[in-house]
PDB file of N, CA and C in Angstrom:
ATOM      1  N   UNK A   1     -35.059  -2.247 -23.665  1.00  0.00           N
ATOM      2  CA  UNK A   1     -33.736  -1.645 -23.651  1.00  0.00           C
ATOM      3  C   UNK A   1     -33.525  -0.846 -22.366  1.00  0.00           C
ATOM      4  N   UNK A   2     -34.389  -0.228 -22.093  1.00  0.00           N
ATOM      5  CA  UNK A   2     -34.792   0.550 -20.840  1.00  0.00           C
ATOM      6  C   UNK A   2     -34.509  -0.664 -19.434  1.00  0.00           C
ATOM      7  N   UNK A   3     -34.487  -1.255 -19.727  1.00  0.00           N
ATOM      8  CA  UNK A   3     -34.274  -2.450 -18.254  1.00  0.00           C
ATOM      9  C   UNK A   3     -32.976  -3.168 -18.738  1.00  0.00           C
ATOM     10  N   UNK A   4     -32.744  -3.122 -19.577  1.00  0.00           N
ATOM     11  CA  UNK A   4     -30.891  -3.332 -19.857  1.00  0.00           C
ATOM     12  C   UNK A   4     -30.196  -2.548 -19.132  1.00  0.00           C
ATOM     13  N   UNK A   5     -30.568  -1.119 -19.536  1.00  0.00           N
ATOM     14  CA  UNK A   5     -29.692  -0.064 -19.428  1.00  0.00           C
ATOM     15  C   UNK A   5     -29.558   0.013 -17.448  1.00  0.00           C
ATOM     16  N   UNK A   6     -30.822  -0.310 -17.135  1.00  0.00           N
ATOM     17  CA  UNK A   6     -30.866  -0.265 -15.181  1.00  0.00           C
ATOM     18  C   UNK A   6     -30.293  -1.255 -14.996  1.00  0.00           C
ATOM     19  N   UNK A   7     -29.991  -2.286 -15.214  1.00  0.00           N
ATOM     20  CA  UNK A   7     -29.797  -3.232 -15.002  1.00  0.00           C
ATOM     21  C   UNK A   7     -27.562  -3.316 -15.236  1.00  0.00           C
ATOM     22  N   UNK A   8     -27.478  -2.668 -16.068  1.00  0.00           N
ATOM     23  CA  UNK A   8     -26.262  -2.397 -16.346  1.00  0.00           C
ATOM     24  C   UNK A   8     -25.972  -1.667 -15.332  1.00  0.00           C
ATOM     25  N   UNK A   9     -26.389   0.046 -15.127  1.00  0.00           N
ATOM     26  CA  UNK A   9     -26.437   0.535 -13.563  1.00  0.00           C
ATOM     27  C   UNK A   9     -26.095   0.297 -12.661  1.00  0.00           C
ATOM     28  N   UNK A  10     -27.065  -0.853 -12.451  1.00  0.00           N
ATOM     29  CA  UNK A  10     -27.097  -1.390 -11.135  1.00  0.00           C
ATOM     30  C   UNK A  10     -26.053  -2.364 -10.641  1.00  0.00           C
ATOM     31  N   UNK A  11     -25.366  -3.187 -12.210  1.00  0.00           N
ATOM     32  CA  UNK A  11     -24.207  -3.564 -12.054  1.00  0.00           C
ATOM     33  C   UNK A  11     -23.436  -3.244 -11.678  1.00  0.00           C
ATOM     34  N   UNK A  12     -23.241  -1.788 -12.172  1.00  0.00           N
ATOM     35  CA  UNK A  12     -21.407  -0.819 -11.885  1.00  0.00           C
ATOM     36  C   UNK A  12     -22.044  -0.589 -10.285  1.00  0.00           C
ATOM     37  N   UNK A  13     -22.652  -0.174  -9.894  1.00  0.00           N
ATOM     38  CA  UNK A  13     -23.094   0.308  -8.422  1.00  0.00           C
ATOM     39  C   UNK A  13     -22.891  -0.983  -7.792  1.00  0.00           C
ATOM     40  N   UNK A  14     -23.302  -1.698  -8.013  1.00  0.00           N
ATOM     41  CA  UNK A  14     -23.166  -2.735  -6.945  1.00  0.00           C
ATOM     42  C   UNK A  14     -21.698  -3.818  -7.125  1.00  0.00           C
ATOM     43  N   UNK A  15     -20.694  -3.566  -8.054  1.00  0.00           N
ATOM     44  CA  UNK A  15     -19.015  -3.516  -8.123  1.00  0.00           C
ATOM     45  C   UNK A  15     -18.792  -2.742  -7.103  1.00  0.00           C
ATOM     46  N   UNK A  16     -19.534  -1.704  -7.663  1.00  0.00           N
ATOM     47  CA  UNK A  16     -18.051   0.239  -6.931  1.00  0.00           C
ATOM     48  C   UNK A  16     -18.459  -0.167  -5.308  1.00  0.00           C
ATOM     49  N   UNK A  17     -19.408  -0.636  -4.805  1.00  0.00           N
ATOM     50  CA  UNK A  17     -19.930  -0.867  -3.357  1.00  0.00           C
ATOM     51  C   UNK A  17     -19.433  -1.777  -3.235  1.00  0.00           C
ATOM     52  N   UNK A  18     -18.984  -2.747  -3.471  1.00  0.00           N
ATOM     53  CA  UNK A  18     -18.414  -3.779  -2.869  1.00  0.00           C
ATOM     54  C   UNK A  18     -16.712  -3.544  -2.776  1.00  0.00           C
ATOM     55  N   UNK A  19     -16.188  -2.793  -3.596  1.00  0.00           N
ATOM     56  CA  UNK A  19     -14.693  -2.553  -4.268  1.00  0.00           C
ATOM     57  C   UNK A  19     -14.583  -1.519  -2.875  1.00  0.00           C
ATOM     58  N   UNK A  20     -15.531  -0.883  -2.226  1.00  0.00           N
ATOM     59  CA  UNK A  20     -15.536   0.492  -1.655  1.00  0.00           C
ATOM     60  C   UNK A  20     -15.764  -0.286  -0.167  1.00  0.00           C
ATOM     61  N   UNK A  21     -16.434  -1.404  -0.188  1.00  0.00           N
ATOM     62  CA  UNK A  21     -16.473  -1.732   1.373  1.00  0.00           C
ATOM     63  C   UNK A  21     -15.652  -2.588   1.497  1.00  0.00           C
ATOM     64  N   UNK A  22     -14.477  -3.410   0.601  1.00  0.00           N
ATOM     65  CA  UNK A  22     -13.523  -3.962   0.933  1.00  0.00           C
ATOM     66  C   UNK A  22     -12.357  -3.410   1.333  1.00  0.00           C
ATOM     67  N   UNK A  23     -12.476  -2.019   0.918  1.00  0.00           N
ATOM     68  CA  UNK A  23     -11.053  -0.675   1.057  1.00  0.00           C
ATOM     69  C   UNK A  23     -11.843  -0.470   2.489  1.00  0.00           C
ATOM     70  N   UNK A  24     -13.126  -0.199   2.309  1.00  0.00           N
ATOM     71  CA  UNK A  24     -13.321   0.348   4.046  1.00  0.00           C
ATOM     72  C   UNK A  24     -13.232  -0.131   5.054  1.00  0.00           C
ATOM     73  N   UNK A  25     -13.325  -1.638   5.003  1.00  0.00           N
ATOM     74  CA  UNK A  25     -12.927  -2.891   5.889  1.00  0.00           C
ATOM     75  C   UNK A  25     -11.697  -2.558   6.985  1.00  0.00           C
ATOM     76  N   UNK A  26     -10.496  -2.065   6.102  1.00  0.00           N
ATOM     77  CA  UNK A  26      -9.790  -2.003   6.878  1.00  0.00           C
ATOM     78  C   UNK A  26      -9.268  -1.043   7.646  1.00  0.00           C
ATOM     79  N   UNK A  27      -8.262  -1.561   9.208  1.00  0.00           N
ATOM     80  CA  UNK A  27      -8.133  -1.374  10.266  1.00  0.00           C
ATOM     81  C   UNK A  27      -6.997  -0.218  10.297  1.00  0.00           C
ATOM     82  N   UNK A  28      -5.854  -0.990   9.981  1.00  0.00           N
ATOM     83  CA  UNK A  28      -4.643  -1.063   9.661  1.00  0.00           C
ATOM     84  C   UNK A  28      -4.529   0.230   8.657  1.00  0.00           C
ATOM     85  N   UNK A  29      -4.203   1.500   9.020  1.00  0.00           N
ATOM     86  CA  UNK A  29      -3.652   1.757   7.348  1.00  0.00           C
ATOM     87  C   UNK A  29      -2.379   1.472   7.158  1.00  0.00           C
ATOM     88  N   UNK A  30      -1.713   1.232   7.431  1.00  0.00           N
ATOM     89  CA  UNK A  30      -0.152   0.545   7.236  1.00  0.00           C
ATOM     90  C   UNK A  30      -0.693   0.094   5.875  1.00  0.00           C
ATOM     91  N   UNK A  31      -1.884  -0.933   6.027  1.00  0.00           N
ATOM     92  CA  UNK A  31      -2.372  -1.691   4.934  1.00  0.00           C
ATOM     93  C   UNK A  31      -3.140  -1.058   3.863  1.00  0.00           C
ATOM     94  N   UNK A  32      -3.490   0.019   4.228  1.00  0.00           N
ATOM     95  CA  UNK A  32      -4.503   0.281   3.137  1.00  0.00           C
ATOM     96  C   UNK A  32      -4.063   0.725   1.966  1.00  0.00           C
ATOM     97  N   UNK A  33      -2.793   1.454   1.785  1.00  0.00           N
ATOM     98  CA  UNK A  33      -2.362   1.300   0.129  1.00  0.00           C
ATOM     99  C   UNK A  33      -2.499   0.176  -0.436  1.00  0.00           C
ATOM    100  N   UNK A  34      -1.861  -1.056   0.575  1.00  0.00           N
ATOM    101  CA  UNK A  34      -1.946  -2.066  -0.289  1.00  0.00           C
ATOM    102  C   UNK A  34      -2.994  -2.787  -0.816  1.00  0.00           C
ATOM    103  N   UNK A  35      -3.829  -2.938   0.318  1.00  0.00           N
ATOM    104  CA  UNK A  35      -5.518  -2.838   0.042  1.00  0.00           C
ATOM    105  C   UNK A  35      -5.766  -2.442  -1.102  1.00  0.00           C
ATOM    106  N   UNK A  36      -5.990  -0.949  -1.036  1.00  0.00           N
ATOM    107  CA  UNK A  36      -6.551  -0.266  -2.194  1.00  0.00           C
ATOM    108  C   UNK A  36      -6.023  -0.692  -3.604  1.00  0.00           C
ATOM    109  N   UNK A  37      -4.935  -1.289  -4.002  1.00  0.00           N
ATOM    110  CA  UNK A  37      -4.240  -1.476  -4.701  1.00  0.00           C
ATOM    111  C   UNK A  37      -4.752  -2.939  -5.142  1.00  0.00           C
ATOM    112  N   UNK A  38      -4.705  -3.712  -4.579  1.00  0.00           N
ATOM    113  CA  UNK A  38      -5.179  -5.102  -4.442  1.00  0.00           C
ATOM    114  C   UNK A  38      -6.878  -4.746  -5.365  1.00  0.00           C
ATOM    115  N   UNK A  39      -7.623  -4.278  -4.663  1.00  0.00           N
ATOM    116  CA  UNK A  39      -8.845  -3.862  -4.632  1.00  0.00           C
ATOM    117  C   UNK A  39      -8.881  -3.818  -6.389  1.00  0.00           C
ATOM    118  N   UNK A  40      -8.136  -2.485  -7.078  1.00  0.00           N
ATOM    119  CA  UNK A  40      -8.276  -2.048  -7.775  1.00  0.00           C
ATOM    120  C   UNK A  40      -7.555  -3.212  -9.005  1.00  0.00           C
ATOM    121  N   UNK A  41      -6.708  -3.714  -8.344  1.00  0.00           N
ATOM    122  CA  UNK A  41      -6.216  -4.780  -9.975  1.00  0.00           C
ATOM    123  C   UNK A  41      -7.387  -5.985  -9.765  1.00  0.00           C
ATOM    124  N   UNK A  42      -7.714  -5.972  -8.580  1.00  0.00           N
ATOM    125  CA  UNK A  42      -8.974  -6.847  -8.815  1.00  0.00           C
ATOM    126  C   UNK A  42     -10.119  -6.868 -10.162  1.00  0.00           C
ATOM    127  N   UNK A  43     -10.138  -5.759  -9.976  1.00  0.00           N
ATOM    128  CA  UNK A  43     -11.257  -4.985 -11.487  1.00  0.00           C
ATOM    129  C   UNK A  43     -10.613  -4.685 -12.896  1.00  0.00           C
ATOM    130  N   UNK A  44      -8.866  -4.844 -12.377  1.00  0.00           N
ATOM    131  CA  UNK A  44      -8.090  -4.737 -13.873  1.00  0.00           C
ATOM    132  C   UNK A  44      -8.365  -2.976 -14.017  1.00  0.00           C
ATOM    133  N   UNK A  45      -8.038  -2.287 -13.500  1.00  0.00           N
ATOM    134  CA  UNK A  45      -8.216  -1.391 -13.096  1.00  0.00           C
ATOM    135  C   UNK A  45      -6.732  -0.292 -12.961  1.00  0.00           C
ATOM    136  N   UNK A  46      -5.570  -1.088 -12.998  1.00  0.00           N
ATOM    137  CA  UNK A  46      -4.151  -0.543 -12.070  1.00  0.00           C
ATOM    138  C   UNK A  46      -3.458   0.171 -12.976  1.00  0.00           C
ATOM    139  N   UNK A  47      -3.845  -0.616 -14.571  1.00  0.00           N
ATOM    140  CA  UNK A  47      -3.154   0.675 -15.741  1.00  0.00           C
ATOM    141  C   UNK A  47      -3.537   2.075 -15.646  1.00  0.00           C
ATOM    142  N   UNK A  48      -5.007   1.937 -14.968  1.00  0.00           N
ATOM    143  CA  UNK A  48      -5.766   3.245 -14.910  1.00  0.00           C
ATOM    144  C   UNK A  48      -5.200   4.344 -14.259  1.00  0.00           C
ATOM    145  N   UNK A  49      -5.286   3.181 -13.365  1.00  0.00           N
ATOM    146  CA  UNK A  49      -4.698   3.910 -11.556  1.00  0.00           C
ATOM    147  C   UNK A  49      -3.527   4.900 -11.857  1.00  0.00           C
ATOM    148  N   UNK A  50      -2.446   3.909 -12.593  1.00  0.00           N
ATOM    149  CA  UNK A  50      -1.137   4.220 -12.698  1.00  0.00           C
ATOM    150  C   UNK A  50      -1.504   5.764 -13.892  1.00  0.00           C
ATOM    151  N   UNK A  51      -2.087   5.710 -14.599  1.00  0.00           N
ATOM    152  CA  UNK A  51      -1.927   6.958 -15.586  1.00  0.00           C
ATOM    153  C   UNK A  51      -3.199   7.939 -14.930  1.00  0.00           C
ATOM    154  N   UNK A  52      -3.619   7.950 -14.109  1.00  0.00           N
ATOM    155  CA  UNK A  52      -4.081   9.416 -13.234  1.00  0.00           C
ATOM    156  C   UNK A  52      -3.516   9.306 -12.064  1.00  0.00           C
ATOM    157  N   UNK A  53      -2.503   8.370 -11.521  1.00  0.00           N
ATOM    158  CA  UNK A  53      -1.516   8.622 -10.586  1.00  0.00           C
ATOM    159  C   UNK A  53      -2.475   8.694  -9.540  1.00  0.00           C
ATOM    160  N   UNK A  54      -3.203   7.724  -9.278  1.00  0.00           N
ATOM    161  CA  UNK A  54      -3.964   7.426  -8.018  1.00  0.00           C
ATOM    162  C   UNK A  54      -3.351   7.029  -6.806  1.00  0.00           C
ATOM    163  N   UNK A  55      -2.390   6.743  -6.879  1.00  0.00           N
ATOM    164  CA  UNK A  55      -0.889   6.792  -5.588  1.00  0.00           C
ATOM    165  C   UNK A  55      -0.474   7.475  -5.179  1.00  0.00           C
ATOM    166  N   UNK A  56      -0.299   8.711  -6.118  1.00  0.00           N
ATOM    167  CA  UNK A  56       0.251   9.915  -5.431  1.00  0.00           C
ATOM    168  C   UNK A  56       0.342  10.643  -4.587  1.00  0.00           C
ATOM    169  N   UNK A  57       0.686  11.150  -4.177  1.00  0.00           N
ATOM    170  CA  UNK A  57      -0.078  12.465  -3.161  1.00  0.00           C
ATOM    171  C   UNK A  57       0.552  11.804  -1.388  1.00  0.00           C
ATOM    172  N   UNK A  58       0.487  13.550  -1.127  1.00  0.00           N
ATOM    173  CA  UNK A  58       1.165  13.052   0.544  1.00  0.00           C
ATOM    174  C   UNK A  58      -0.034  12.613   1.194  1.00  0.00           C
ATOM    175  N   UNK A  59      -1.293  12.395   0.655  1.00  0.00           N
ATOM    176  CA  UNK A  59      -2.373  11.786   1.635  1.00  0.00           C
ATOM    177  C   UNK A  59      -1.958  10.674   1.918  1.00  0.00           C
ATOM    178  N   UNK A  60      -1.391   9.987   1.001  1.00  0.00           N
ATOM    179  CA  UNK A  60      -1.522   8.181   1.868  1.00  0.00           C
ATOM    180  C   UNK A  60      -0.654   8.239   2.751  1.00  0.00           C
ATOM    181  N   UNK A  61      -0.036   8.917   3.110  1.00  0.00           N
ATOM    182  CA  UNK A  61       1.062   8.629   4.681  1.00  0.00           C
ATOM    183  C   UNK A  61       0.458   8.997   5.809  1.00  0.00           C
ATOM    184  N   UNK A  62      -0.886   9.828   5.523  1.00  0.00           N
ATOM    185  CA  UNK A  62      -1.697  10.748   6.664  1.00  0.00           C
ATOM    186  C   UNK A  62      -2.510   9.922   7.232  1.00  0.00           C
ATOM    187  N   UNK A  63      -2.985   9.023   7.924  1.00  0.00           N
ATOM    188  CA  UNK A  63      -4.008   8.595   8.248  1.00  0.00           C
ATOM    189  C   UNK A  63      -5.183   9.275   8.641  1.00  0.00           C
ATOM    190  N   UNK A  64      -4.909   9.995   9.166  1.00  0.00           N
ATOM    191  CA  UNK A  64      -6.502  11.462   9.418  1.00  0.00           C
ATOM    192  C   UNK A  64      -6.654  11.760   7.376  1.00  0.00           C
ATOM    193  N   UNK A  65      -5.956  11.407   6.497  1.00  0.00           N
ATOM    194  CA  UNK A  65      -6.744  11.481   5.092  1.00  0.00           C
ATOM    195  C   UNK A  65      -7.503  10.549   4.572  1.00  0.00           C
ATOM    196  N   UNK A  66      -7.995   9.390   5.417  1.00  0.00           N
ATOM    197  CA  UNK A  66      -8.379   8.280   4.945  1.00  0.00           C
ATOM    198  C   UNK A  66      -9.886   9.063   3.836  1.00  0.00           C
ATOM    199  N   UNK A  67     -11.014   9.860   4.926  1.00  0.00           N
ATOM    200  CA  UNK A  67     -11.718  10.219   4.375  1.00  0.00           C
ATOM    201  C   UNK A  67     -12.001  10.602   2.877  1.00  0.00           C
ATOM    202  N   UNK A  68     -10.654  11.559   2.604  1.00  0.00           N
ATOM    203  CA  UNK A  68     -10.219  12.214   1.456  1.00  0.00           C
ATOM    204  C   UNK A  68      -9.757  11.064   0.457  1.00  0.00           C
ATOM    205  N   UNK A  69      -9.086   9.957   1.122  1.00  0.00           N
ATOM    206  CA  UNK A  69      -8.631   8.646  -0.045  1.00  0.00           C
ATOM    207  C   UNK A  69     -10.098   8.150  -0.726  1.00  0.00           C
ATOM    208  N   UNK A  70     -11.199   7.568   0.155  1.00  0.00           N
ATOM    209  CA  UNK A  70     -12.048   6.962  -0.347  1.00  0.00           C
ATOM    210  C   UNK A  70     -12.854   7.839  -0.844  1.00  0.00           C
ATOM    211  N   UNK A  71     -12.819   8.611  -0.693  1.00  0.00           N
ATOM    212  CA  UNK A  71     -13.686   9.601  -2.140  1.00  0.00           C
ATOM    213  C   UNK A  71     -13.253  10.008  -3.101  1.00  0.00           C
ATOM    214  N   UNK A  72     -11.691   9.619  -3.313  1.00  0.00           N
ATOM    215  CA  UNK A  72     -10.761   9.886  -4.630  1.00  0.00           C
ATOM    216  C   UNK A  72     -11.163   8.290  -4.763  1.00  0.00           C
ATOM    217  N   UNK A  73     -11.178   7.579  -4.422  1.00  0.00           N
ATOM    218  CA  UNK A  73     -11.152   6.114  -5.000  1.00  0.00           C
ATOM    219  C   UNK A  73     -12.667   5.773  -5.755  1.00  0.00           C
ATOM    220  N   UNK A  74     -13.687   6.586  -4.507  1.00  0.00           N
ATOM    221  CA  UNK A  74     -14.735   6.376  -5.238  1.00  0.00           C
ATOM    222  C   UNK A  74     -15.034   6.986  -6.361  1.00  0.00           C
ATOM    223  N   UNK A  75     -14.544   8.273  -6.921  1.00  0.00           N
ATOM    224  CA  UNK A  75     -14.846   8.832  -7.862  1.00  0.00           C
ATOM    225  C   UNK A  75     -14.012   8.178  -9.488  1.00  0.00           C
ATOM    226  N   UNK A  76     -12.598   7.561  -8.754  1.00  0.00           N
ATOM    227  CA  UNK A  76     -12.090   6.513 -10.227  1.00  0.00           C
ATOM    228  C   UNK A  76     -12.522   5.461 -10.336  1.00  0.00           C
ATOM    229  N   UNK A  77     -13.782   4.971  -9.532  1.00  0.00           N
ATOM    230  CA  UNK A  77     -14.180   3.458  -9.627  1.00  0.00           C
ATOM    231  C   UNK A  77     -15.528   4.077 -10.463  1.00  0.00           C
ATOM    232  N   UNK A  78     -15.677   5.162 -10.406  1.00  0.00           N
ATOM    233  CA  UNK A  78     -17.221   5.613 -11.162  1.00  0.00           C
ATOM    234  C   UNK A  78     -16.852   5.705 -12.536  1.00  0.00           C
ATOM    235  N   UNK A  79     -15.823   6.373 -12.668  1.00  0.00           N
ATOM    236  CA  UNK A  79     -15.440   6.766 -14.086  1.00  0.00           C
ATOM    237  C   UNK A  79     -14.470   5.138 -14.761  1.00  0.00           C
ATOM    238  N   UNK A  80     -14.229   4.178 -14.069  1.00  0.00           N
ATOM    239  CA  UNK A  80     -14.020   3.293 -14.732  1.00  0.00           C
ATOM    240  C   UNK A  80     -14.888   1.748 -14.542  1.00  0.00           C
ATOM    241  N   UNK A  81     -15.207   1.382 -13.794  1.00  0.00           N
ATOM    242  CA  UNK A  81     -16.158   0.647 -13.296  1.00  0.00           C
ATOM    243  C   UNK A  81     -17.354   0.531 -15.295  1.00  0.00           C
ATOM    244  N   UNK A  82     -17.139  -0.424 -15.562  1.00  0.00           N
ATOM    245  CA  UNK A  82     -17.738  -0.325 -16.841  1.00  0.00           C
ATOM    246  C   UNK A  82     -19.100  -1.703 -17.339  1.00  0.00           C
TER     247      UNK A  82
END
């Protein structure tokens, strides 16, 4: 059960890393809402998004907030990532 349970782990970790280097990929933030967005219905994920209002906020117009985006993204891909 003990090697289920790592093994499950290691699943969500190695989603949230891939979900996290496809948002980081890009160049463009023009693009990266949409990115991120893309990203996240990828995982079925966007009802989520939409009811903690993961869109919100005057960060996404900032580009000097990118930092601050992907660590809000990474922290709702932890708590849903299942």
């Amino acid at each position: 059960m003990s090697s289920k349970n790592h093994t499950i782990q290691q699943a969500r970790e190695f989603l949230k890393q891939e979900a996290l280097k496809e948002i980081s990929e890009i160049s463009d933030f023009t693009l990266f809402k949409t990115r991120v967005f893309c990203v996240i219905a990828k995982y079925g994920l966007q009802l989520d998004a939409k009811r903690e209002e993961i869109f919100s906020g005057d960060e996404w117009s900032k580009p000097d907030s990118i930092k601050i985006l992907i660590k809000k993204i990474e922290q709702f891909l932890d708590r849903h990532i299942k």
